[in-house]
C-alpha atoms as a PDB file:
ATOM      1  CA  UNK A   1      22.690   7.875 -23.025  1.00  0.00           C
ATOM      2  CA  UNK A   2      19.382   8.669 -21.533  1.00  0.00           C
ATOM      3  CA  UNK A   3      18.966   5.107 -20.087  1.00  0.00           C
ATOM      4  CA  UNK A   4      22.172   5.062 -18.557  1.00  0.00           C
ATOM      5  CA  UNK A   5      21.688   8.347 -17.045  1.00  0.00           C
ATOM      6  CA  UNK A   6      18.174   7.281 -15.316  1.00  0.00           C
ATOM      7  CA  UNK A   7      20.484   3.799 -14.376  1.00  0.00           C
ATOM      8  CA  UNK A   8      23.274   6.143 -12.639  1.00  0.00           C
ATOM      9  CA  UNK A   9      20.790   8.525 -10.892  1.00  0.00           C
ATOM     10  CA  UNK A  10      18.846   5.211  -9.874  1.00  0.00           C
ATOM     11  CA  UNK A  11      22.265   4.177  -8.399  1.00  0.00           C
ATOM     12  CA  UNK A  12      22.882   7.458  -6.810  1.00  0.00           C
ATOM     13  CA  UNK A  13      20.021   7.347  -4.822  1.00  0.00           C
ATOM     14  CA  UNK A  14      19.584   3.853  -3.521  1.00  0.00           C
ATOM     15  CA  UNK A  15      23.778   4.525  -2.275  1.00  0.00           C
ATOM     16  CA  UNK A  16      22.287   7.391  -0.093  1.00  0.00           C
ATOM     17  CA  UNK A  17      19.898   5.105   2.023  1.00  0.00           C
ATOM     18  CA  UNK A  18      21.905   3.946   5.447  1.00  0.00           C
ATOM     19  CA  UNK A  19      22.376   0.487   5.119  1.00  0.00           C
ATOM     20  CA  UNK A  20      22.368   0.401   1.499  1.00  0.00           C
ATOM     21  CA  UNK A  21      25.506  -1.603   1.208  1.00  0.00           C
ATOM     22  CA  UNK A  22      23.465  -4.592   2.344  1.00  0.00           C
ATOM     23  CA  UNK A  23      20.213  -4.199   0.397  1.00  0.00           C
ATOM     24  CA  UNK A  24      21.018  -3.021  -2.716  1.00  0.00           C
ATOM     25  CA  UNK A  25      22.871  -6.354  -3.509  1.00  0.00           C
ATOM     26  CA  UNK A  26      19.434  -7.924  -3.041  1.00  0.00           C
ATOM     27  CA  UNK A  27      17.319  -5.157  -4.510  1.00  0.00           C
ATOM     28  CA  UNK A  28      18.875  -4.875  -8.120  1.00  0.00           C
ATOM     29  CA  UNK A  29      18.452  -8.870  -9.551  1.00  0.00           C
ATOM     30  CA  UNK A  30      15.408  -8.158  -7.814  1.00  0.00           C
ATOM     31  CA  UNK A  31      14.446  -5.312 -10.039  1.00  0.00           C
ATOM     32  CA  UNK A  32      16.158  -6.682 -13.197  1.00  0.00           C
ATOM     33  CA  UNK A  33      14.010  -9.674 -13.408  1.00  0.00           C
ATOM     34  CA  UNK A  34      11.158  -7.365 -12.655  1.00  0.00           C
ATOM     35  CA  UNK A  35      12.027  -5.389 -15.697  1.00  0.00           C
ATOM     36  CA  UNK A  36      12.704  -8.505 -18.098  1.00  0.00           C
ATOM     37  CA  UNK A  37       9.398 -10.217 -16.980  1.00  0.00           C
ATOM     38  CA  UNK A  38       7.187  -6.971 -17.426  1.00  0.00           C
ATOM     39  CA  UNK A  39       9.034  -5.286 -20.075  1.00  0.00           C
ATOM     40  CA  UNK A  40       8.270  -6.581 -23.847  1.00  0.00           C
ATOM     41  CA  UNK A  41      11.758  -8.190 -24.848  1.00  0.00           C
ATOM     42  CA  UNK A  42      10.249 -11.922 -25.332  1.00  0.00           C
ATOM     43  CA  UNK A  43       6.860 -11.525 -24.630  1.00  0.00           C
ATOM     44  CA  UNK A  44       4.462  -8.541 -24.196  1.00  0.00           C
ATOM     45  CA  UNK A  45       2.453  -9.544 -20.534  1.00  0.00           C
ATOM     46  CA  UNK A  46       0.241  -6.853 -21.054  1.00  0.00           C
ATOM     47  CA  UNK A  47      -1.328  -8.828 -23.627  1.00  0.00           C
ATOM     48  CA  UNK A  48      -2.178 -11.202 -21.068  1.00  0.00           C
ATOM     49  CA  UNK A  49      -2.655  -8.742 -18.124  1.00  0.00           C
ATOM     50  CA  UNK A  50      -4.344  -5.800 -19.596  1.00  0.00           C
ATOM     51  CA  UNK A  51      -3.957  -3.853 -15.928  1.00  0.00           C
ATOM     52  CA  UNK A  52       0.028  -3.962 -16.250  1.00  0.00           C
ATOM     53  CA  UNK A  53      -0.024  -1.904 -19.532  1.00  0.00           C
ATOM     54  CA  UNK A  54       0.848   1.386 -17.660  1.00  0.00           C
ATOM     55  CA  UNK A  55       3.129  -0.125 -15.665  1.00  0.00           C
ATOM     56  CA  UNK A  56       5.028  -1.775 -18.650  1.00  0.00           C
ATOM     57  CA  UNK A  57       5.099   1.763 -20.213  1.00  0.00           C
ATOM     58  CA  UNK A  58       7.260   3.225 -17.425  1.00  0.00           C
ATOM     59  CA  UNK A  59       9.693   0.970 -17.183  1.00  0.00           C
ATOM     60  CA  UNK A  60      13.307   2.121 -17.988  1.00  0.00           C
ATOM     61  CA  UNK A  61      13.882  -0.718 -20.403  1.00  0.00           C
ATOM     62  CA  UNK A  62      10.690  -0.449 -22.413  1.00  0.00           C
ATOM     63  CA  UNK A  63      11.162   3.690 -22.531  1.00  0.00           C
ATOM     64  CA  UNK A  64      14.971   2.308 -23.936  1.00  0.00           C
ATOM     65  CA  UNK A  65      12.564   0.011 -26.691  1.00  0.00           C
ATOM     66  CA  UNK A  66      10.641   2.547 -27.939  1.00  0.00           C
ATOM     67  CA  UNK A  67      13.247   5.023 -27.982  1.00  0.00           C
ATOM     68  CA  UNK A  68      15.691   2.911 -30.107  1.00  0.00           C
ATOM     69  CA  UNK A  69      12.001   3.041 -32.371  1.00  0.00           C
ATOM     70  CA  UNK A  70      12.837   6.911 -32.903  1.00  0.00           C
ATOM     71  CA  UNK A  71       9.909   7.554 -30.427  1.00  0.00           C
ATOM     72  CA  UNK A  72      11.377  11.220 -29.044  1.00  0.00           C
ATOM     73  CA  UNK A  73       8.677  10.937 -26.305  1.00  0.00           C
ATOM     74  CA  UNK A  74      10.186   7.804 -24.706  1.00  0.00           C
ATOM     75  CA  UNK A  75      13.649   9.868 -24.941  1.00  0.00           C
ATOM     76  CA  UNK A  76      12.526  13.113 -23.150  1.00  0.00           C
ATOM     77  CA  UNK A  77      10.733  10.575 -20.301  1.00  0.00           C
ATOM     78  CA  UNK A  78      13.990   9.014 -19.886  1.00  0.00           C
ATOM     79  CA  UNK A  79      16.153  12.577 -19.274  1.00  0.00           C
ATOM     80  CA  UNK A  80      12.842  13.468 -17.402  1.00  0.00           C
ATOM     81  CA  UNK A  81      13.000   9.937 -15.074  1.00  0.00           C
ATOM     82  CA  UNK A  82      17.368  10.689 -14.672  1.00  0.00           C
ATOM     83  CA  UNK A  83      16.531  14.327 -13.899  1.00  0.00           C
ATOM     84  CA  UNK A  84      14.147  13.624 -11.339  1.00  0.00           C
ATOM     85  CA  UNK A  85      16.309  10.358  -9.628  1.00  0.00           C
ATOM     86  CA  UNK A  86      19.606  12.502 -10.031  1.00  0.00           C
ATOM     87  CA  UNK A  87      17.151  15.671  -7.801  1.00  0.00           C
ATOM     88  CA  UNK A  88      16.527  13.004  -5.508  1.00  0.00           C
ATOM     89  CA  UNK A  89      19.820  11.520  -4.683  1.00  0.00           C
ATOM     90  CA  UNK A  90      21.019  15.413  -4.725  1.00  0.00           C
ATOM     91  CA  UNK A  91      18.566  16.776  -1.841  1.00  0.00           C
ATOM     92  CA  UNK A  92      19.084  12.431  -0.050  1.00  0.00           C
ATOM     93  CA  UNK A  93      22.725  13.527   0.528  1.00  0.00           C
ATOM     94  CA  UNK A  94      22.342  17.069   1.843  1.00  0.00           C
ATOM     95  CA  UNK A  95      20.015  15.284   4.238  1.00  0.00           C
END
């Protein structure tokens, strides 16, 4: 639930940007791949790139990984990451 919550809050804000209707077509494969090439699911980069082991830590799908491990801190970052997007995309549409 927490995953899909930071997914819908992600969604939330990128539909309050004008012009959104043509760039977010383009943006989310964009960020997928991103996620699937840094994220471990078939092979760990960071093992290879030392540097992107933060990055690879704050990624949505990776935070999903660990907390399917029972890791509770991966779980509270995720409500933490869809509370802060879903802030966002509130205060982007009283704007």
């Amino acid at each position: 639930v927490p995953y899909l919550a930071v997914l819908g809050a992600a969604a939330l804000l990128l539909g309050g940007f004008r012009g959104a209707a043509v760039t977010v077509p383009v943006v989310i494969p964009v960020i997928a791949a991103a996620c699937f090439v840094l994220c471990p699911v078939f092979v760990d980069v960071s093992l290879f790139v030392p540097q992107l082991k933060t990055v690879t830590g704050w990624i949505p799908v990776t935070l999903y990984l660990n907390a399917c491990d029972a890791d509770g801190g991966a779980v509270w970052t995720l409500w933490g990451m869809a509370a802060g997007l879903g802030a966002a995309a509130a205060v982007r549409s009283r704007t």
